[in-house]
Protein backbone atom coordinates (compact mmCIF):
# COMPACT_ATOMS: atom_id res chain seq x y z
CA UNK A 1 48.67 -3.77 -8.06
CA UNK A 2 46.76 -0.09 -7.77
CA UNK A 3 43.96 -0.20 -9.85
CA UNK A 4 41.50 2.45 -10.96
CA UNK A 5 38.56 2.85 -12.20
CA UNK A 6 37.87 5.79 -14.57
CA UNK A 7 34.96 7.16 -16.72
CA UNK A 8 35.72 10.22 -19.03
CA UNK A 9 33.53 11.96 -21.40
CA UNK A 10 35.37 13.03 -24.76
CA UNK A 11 34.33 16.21 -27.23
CA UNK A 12 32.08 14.57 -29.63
CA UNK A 13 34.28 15.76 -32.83
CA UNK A 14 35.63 13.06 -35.25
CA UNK A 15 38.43 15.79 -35.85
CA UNK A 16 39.95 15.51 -32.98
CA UNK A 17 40.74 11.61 -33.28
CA UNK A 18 43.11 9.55 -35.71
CA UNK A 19 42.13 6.05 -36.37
CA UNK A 20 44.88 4.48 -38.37
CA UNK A 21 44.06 1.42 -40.71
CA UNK A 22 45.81 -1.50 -39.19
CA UNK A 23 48.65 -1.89 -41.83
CA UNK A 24 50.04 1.94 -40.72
CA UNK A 25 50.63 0.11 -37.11
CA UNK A 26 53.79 -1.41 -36.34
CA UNK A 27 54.16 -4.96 -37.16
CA UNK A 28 54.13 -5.86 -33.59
CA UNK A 29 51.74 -3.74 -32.34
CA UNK A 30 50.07 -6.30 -30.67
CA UNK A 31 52.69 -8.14 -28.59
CA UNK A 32 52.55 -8.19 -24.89
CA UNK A 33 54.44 -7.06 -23.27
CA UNK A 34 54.34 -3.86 -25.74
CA UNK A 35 57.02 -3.87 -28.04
CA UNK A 36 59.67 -1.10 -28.41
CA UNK A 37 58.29 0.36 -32.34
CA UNK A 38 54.86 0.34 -30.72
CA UNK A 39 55.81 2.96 -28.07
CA UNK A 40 57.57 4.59 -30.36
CA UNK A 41 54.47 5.34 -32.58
CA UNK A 42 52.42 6.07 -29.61
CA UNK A 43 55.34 8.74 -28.95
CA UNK A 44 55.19 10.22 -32.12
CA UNK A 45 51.45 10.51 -31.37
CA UNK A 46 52.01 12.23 -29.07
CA UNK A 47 55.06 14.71 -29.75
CA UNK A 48 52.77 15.44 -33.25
CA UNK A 49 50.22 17.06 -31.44
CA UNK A 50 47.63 17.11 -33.80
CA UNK A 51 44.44 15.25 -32.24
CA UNK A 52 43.25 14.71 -29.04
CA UNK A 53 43.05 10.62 -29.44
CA UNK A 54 44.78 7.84 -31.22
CA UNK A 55 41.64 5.35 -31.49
CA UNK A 56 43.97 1.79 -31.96
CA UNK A 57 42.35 -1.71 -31.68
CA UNK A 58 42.95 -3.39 -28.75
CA UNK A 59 46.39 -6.14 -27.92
CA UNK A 60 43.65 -8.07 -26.16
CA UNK A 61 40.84 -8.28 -27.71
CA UNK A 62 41.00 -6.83 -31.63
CA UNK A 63 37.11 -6.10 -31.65
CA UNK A 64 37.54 -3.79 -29.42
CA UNK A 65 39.51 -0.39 -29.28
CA UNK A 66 41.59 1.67 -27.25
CA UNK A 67 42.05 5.28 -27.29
CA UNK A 68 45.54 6.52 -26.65
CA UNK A 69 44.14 10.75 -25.39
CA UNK A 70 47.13 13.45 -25.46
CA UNK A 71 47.26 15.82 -22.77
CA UNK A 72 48.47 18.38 -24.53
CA UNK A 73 45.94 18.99 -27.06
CA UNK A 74 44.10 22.21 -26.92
CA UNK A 75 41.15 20.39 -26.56
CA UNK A 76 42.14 18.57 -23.03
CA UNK A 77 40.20 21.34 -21.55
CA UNK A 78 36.56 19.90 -22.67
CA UNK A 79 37.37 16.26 -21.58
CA UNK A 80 35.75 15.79 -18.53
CA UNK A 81 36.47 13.44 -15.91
CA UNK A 82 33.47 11.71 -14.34
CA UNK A 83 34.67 9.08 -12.05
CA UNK A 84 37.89 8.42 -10.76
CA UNK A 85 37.76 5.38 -7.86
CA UNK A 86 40.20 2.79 -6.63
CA UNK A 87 39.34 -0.90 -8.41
CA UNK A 88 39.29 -4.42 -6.83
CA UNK A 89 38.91 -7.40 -9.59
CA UNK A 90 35.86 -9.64 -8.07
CA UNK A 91 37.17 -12.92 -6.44
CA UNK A 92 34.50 -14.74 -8.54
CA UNK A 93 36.00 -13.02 -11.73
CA UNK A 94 39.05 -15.72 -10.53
CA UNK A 95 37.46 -18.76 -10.02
């Protein structure tokens, strides 16, 4: 598996996100693998246009949140990409 690592910096500009409550997400939002409605609202997302991010709660770990960016958006152009390396898990991470 090709792994990477990445660190991005993001215009500081609630407008450009959407974070849904968690009863406007799919029912199944959370399965893994990813269920077929879930894409679907991620593709909508997307096709919509309207904000840079889609700021969703993680499958994982619910505490914590994911943000789906579109690289469409207009605003693309002030995301800036910091870091972009290759990623080995620790064996110790394993054990």
């Amino acid at each position: 598996m090709n792994l990477m690592v990445v660190r991005i910096t993001l215009p500081d500009d609630n407008n450009f996100y959407k974070t849904p409550p968690l009863d406007a997400l799919p029912d199944d939002w959370n399965t893994l693998p990813g269920s077929p409605t879930a894409a679907a609202y991620g593709d909508s997302f997307l096709r919509k246009g309207k904000y840079l991010g889609l700021i969703v709660p993680s499958a994982v770990i619910l505490e914590a949140r994911n943000i789906v960016i579109n690289p469409n958006h207009p605003a693309m152009k002030e995301v800036e990409i910091e870091i972009v390396r290759d990623f080995t898990f620790d064996s110790r991470l394993r054990s």
